[in-house]
N, C-alpha and C. Protein backbone atom coordinates (compact mmCIF):
# COMPACT_ATOMS: atom_id res chain seq x y z
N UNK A 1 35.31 45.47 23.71
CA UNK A 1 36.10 46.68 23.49
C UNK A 1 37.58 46.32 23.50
N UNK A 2 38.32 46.75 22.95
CA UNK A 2 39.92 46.39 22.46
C UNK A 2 40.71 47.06 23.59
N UNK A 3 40.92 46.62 24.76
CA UNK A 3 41.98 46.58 25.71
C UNK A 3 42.67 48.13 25.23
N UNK A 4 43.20 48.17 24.25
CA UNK A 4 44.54 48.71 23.61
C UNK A 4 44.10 50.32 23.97
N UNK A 5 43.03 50.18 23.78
CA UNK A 5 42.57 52.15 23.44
C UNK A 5 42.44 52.48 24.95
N UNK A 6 42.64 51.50 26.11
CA UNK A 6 43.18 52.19 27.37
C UNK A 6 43.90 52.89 27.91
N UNK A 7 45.04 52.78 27.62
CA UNK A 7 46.37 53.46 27.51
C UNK A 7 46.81 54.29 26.29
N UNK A 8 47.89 55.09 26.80
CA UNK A 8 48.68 55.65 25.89
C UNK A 8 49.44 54.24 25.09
N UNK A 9 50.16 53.61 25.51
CA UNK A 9 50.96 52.49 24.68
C UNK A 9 49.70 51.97 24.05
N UNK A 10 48.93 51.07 24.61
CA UNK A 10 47.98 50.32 23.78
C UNK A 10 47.63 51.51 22.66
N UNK A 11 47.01 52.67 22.87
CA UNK A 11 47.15 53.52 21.51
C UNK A 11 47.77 53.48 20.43
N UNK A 12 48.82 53.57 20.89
CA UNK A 12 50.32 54.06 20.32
C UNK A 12 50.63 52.49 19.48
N UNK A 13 49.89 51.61 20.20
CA UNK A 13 50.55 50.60 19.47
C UNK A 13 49.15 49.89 18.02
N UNK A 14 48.09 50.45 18.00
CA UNK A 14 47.39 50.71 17.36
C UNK A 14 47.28 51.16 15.98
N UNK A 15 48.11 52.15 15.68
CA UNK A 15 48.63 53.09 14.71
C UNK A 15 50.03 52.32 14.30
N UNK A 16 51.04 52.10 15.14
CA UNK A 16 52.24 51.57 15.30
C UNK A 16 52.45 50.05 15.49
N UNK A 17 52.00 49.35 15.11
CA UNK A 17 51.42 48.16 15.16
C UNK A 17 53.42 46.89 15.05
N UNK A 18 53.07 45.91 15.90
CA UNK A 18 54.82 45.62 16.06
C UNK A 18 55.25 45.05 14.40
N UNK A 19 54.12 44.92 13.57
CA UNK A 19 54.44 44.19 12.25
C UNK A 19 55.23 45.79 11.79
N UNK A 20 54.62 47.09 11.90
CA UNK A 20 55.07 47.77 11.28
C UNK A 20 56.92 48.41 11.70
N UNK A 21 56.84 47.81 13.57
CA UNK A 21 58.01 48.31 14.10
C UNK A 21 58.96 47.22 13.69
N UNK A 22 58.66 45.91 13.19
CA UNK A 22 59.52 45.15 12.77
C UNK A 22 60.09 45.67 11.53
N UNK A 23 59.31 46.53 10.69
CA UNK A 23 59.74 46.88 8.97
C UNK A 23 60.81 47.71 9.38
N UNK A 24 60.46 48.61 10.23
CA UNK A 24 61.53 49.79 10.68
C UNK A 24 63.20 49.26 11.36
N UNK A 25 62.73 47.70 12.45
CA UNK A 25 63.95 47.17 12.59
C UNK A 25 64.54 46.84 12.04
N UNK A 26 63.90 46.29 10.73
CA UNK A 26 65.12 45.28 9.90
C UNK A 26 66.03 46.60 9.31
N UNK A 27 65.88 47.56 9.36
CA UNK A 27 66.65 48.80 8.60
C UNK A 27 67.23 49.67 9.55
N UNK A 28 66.51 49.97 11.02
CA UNK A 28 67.11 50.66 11.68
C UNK A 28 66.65 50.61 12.89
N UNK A 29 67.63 50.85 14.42
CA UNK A 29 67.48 50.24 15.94
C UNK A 29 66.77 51.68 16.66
N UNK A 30 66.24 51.23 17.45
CA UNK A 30 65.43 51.64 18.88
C UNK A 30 64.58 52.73 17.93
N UNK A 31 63.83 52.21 17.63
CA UNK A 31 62.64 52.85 16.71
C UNK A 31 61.20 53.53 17.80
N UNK A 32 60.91 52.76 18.50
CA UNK A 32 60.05 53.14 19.33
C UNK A 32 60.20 54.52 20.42
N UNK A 33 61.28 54.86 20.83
CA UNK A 33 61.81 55.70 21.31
C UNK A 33 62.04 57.11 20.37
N UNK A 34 62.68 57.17 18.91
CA UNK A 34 62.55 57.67 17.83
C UNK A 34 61.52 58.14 17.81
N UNK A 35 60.19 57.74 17.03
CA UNK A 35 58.79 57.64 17.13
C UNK A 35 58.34 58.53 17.63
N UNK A 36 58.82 58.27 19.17
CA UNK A 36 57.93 58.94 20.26
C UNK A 36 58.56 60.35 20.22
N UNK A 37 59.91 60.26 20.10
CA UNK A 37 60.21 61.73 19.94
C UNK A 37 59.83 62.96 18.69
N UNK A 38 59.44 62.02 17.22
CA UNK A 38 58.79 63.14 16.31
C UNK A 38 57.54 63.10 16.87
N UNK A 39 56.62 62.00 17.51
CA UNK A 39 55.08 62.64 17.99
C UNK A 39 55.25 64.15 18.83
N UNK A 40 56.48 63.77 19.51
CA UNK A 40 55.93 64.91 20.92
C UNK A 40 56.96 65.98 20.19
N UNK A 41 58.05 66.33 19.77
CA UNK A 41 58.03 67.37 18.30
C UNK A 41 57.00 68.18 17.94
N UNK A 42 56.41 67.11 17.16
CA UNK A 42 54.85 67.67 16.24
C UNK A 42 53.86 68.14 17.25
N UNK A 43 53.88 67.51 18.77
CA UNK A 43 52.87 68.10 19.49
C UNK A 43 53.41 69.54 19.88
N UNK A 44 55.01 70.01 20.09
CA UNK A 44 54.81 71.09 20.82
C UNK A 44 55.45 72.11 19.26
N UNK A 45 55.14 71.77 17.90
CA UNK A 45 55.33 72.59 17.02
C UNK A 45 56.91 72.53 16.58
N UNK A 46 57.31 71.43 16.72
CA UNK A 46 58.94 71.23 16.12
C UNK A 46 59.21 71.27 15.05
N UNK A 47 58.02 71.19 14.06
CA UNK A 47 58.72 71.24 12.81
C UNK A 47 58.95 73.04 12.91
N UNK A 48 58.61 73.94 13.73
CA UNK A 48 59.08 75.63 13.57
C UNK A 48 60.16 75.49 14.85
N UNK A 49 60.92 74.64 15.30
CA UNK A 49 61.57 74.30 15.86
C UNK A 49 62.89 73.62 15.55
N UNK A 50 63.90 74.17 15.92
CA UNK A 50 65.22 73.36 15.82
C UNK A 50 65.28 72.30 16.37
N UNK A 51 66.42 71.41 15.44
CA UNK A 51 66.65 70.03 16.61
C UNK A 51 67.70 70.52 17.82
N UNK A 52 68.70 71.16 17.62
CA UNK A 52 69.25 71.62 19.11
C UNK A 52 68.59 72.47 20.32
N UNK A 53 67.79 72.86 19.74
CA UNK A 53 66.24 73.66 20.64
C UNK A 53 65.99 72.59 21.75
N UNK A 54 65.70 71.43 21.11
CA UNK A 54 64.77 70.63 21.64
C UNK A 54 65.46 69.48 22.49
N UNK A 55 66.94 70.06 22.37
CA UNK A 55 67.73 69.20 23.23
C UNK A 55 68.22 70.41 23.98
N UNK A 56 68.06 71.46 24.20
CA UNK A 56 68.96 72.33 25.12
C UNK A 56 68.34 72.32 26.46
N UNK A 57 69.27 73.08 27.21
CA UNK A 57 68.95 72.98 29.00
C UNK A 57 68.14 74.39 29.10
N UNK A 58 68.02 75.49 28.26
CA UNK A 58 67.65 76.70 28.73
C UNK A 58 66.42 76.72 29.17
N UNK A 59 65.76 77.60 30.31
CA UNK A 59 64.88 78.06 31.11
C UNK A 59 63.71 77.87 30.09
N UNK A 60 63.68 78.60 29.28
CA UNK A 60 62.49 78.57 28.12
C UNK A 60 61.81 76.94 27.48
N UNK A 61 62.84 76.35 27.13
CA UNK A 61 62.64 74.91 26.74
C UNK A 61 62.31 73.49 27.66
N UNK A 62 62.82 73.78 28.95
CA UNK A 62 63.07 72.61 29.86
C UNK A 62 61.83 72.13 29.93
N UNK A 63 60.86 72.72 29.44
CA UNK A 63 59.84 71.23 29.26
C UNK A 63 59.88 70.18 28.39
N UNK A 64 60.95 70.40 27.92
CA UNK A 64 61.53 69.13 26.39
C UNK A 64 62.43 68.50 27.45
N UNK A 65 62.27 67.94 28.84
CA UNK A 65 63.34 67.29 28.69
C UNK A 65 63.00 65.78 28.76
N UNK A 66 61.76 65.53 27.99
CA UNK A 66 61.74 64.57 27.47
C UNK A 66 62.82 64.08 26.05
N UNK A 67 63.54 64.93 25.51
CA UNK A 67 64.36 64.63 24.87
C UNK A 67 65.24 64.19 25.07
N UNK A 68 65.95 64.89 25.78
CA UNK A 68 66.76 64.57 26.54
C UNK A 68 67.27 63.34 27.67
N UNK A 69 66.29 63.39 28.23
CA UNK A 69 65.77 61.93 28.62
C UNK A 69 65.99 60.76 27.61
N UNK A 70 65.13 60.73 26.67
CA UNK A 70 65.06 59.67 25.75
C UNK A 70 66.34 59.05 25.03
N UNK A 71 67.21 60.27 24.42
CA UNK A 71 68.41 59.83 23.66
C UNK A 71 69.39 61.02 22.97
N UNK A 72 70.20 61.34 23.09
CA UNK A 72 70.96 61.89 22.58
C UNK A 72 70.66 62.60 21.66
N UNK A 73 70.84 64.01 21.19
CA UNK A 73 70.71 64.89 20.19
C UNK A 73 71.60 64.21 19.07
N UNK A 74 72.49 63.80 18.82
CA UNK A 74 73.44 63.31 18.00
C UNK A 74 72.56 61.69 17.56
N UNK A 75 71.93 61.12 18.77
CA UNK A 75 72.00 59.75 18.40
C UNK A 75 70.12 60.23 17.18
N UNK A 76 69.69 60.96 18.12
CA UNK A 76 68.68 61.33 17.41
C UNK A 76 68.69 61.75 15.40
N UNK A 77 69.86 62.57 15.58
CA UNK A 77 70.23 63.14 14.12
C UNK A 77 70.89 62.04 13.18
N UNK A 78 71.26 60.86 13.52
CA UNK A 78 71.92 59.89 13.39
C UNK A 78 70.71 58.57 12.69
N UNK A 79 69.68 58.94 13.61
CA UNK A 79 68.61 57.93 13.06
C UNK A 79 67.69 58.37 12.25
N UNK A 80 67.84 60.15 12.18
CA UNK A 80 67.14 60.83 10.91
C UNK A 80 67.66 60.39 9.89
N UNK A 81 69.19 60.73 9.69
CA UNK A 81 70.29 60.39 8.46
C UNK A 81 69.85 58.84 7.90
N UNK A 82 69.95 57.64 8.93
CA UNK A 82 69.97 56.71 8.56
C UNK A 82 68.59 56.06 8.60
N UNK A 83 67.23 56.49 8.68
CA UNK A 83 66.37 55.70 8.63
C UNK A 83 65.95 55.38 7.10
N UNK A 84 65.21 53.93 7.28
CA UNK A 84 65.31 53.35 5.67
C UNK A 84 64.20 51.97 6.59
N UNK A 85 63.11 52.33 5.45
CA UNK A 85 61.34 51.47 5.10
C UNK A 85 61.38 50.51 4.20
N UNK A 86 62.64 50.88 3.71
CA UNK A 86 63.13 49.51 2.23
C UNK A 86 63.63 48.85 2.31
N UNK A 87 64.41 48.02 1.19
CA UNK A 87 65.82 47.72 0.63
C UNK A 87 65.69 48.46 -0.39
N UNK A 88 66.30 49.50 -0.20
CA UNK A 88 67.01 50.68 -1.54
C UNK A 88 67.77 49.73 -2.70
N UNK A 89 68.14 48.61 -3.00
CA UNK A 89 68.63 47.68 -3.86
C UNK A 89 67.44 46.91 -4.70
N UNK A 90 66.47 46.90 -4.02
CA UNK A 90 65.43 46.24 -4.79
C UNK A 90 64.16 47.62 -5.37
N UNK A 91 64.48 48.75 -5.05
CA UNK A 91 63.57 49.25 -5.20
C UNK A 91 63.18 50.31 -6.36
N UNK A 92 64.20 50.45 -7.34
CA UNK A 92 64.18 50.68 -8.81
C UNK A 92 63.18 49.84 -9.13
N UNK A 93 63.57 48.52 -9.49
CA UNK A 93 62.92 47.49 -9.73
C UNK A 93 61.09 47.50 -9.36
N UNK A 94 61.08 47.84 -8.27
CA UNK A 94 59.72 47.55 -8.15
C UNK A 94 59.08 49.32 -8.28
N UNK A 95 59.73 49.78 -7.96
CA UNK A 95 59.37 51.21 -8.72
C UNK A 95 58.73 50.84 -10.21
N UNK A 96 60.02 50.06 -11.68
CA UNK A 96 59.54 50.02 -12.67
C UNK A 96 58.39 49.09 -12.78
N UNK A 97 58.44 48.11 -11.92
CA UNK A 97 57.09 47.01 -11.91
C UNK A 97 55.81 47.95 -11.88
N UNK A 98 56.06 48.32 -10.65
CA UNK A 98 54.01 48.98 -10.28
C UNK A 98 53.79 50.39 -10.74
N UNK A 99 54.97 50.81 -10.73
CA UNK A 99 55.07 52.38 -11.82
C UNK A 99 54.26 53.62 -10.25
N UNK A 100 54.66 53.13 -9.52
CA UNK A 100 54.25 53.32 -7.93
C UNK A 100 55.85 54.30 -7.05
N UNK A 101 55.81 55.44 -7.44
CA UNK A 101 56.65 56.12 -6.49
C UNK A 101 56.92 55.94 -5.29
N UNK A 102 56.40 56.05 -4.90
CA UNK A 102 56.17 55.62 -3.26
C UNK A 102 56.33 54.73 -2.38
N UNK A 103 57.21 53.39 -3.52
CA UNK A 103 58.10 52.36 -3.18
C UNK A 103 59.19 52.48 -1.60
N UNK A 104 59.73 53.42 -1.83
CA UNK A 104 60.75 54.03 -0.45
C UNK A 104 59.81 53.72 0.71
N UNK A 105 58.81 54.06 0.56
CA UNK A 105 57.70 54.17 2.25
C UNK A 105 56.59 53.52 1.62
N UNK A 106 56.18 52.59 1.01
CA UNK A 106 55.30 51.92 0.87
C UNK A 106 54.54 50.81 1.75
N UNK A 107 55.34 49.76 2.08
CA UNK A 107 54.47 48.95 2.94
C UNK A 107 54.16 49.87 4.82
N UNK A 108 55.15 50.77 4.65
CA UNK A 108 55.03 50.86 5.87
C UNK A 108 53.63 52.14 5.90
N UNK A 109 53.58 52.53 5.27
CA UNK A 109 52.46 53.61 4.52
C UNK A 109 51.34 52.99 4.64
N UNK A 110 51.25 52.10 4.07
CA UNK A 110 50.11 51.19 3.45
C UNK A 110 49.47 50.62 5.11
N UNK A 111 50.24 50.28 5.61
CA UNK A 111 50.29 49.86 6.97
C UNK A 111 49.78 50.67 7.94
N UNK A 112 50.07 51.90 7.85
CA UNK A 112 49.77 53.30 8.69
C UNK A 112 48.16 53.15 8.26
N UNK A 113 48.00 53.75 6.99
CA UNK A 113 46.97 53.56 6.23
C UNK A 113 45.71 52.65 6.90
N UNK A 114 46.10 51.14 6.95
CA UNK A 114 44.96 49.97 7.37
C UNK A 114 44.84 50.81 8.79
N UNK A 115 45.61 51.29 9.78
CA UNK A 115 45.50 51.09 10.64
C UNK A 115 44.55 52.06 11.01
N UNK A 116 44.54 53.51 10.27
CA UNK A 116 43.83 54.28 10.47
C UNK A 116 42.27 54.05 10.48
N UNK A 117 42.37 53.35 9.14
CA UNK A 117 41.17 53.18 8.62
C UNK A 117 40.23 51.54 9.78
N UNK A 118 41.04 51.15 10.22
CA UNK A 118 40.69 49.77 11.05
C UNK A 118 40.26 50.54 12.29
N UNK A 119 41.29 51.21 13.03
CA UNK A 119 40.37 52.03 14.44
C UNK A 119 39.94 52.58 14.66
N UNK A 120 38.93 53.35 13.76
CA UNK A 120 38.04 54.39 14.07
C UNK A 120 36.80 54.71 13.00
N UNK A 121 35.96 54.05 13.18
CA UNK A 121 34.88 54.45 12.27
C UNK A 121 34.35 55.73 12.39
N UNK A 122 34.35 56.26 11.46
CA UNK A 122 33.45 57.90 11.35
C UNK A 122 32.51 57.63 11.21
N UNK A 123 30.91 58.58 12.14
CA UNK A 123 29.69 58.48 11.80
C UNK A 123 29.44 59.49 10.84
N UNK A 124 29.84 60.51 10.89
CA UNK A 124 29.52 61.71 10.33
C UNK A 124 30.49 62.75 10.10
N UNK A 125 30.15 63.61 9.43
CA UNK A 125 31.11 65.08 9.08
C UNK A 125 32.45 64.70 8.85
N UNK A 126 32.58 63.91 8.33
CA UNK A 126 34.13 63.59 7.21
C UNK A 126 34.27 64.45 6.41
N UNK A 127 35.48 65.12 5.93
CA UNK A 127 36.18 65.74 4.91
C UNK A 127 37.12 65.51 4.69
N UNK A 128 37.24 66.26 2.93
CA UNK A 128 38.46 65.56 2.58
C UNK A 128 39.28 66.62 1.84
N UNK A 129 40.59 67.20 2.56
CA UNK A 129 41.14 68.10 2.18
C UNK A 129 42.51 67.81 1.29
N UNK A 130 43.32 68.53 0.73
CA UNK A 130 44.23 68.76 0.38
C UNK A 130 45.21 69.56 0.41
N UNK A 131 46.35 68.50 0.94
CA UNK A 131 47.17 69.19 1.74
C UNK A 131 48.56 69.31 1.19
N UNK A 132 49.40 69.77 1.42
CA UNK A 132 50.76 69.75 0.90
C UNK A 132 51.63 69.85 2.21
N UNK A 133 52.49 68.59 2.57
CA UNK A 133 53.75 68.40 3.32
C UNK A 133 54.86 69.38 2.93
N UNK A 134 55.40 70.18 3.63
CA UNK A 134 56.68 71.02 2.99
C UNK A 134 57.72 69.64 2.96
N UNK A 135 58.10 70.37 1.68
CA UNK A 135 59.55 69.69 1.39
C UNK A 135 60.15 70.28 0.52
N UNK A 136 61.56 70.47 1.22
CA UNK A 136 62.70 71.12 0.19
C UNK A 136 63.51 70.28 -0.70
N UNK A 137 63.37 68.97 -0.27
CA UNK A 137 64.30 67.36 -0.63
C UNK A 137 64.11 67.60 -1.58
N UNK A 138 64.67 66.28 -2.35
CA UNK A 138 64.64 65.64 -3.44
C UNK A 138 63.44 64.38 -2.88
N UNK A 139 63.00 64.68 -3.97
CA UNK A 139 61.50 63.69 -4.21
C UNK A 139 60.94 63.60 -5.19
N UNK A 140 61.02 62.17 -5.83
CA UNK A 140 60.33 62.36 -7.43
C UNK A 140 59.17 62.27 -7.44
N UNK A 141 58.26 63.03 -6.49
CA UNK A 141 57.07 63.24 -7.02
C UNK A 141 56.46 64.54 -6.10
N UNK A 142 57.47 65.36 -5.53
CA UNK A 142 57.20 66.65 -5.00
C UNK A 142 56.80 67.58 -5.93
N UNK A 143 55.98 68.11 -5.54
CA UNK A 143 54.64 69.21 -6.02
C UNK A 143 55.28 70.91 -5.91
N UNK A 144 54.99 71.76 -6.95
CA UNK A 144 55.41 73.05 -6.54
C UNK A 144 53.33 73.35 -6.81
N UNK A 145 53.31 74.27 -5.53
CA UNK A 145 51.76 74.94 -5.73
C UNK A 145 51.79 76.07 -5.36
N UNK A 146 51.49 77.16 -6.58
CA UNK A 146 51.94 78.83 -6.70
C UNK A 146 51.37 79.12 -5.20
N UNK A 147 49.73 78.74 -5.25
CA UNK A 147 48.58 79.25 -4.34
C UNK A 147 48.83 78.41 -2.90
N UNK A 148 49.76 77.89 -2.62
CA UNK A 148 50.08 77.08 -1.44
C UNK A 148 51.02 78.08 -0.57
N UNK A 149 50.58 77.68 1.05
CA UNK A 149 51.69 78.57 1.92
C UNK A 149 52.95 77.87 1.75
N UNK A 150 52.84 76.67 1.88
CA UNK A 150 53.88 76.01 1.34
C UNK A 150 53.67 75.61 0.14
N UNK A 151 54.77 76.52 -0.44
CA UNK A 151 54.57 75.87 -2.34
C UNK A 151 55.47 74.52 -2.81
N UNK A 152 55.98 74.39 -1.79
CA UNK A 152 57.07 73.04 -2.80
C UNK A 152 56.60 71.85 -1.82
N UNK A 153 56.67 70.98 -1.79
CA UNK A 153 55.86 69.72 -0.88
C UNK A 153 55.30 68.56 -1.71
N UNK A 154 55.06 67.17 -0.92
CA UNK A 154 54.20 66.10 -1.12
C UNK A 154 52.70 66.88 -1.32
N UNK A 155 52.02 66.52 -2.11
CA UNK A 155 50.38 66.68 -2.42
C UNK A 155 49.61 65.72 -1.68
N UNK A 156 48.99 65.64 -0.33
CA UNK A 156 48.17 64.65 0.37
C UNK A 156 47.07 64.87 0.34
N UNK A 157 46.23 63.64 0.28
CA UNK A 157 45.00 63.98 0.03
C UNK A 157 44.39 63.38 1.59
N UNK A 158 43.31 63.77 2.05
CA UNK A 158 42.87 63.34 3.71
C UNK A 158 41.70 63.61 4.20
N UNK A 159 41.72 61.89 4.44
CA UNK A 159 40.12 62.20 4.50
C UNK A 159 39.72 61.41 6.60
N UNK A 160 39.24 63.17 6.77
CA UNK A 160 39.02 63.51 8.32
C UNK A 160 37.81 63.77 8.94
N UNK A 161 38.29 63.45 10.15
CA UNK A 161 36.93 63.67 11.15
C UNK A 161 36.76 65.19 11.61
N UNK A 162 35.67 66.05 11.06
CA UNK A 162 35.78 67.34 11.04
C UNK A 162 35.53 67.51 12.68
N UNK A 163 34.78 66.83 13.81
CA UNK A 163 34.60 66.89 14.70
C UNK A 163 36.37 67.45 15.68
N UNK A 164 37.39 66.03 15.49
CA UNK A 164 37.84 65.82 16.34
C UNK A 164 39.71 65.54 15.55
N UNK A 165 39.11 66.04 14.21
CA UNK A 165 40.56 65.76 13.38
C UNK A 165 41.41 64.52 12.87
N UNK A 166 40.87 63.41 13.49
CA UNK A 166 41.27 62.04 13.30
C UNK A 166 41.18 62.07 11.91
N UNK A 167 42.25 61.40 11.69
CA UNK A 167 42.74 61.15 9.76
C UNK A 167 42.43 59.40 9.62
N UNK A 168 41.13 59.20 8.64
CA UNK A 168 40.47 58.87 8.86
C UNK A 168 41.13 57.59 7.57
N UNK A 169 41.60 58.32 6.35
CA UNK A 169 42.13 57.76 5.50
C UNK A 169 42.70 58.79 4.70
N UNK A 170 44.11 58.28 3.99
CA UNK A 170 44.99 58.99 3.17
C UNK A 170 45.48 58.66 2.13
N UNK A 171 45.77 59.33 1.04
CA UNK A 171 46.67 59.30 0.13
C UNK A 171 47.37 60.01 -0.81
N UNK A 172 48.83 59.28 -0.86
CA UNK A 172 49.74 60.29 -1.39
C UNK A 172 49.84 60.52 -3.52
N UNK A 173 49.48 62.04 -3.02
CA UNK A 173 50.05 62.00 -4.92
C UNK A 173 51.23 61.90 -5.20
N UNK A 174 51.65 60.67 -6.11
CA UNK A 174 52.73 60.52 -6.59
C UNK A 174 52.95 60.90 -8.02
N UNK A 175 52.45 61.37 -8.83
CA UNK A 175 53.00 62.01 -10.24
C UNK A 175 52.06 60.95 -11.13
N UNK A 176 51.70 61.58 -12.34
CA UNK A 176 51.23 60.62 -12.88
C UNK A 176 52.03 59.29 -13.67
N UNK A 177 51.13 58.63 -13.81
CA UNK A 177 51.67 57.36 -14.53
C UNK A 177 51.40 57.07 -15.92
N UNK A 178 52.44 56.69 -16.57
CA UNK A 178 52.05 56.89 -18.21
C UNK A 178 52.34 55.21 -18.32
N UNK A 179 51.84 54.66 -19.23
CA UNK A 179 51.32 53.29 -19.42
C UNK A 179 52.15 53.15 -20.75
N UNK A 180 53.18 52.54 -20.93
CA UNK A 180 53.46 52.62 -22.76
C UNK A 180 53.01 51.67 -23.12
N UNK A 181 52.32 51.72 -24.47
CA UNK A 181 51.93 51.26 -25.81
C UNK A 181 52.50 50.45 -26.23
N UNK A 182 52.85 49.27 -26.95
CA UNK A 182 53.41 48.25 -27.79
C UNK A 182 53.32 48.41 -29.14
């Protein structure tokens, strides 16, 4: 049995694997700390949440003061602005090579991806839904869907453990690809 699935870290480092925290260093510092702060975000519903929410002292919130704790509201907004999975200089280029959008977050994707699919075998009751990420950005391959609660977003496709929710394997629609002719 793999040591790792003892702990929270050994977990954490499972999914987060140090090949993948190295991709994140070469572009941007104290990543692990970062990390931990969009997990526990997403656990208490941050994306319907402000980022100054989640750093304030008031009566209502002070169970975030794991934020607080961790790093700075500023240093936090600072590593949103500046995080980068690439070299943005090479990545036209390999955009036009593989005709693959998804160049920006690719290896580190791809990476997420093995990892999912490496720790957890499903016996049964897998599904595979489709989902849409909100996004208001700029993204060349963001989706508008009339019949969606969120209509503007990434198109994900996910394939889960209906038991227990584990995302089992994923992938992103990136727009189609047209092949030219000679």
């Amino acid at each position: 049995m793999d040591e790792r699935k003892d702990s929270i870290i050994g977990l954490f480092s499972l999914f987060l694997p140090p090949e993948m925290l190295d991709v994140f260093c070469r572009h941007t510092n104290e990543m692990a700390a970062f990390i931990a702060l969009l997990i526990a975000a997403g656990n208490i519903h941050g994306n319907q949440t402000t980022i100054p929410a989640l750093w304030t002292s008031q009566p209502a919130f002070l169970n975030q003061f794991f934020f607080t704790a961790t790093m700075s509201r500023s240093r936090f907004q600072l590593l949103c602005e500046f995080l980068r999975f690439d070299d943005k200089i090479t990545r036209c280029t390999r955009i036009e090579e593989s005709g693959d959008k998804l160049q920006a977050i690719k290896e580190v994707f791809d990476m997420f991806v093995k990892a999912c699919i490496q720790n957890y075998s499903p016996k049964e009751n897998s599904s595979v839904d489709e989902r849409i990420a909100a996004l208001r950005g700029k993204c060349p391959f963001r989706v508008y869907m009339k019949s969606a609660t969120e209509q503007y977003g990434i198109k994900i496709w996910i394939c889960f453990v209906s038991a227990n929710g584990y995302v089992s394997n994923l992938q992103v629609y990136n727009g189609v690809r047209t092949i030219n002719a000679k």
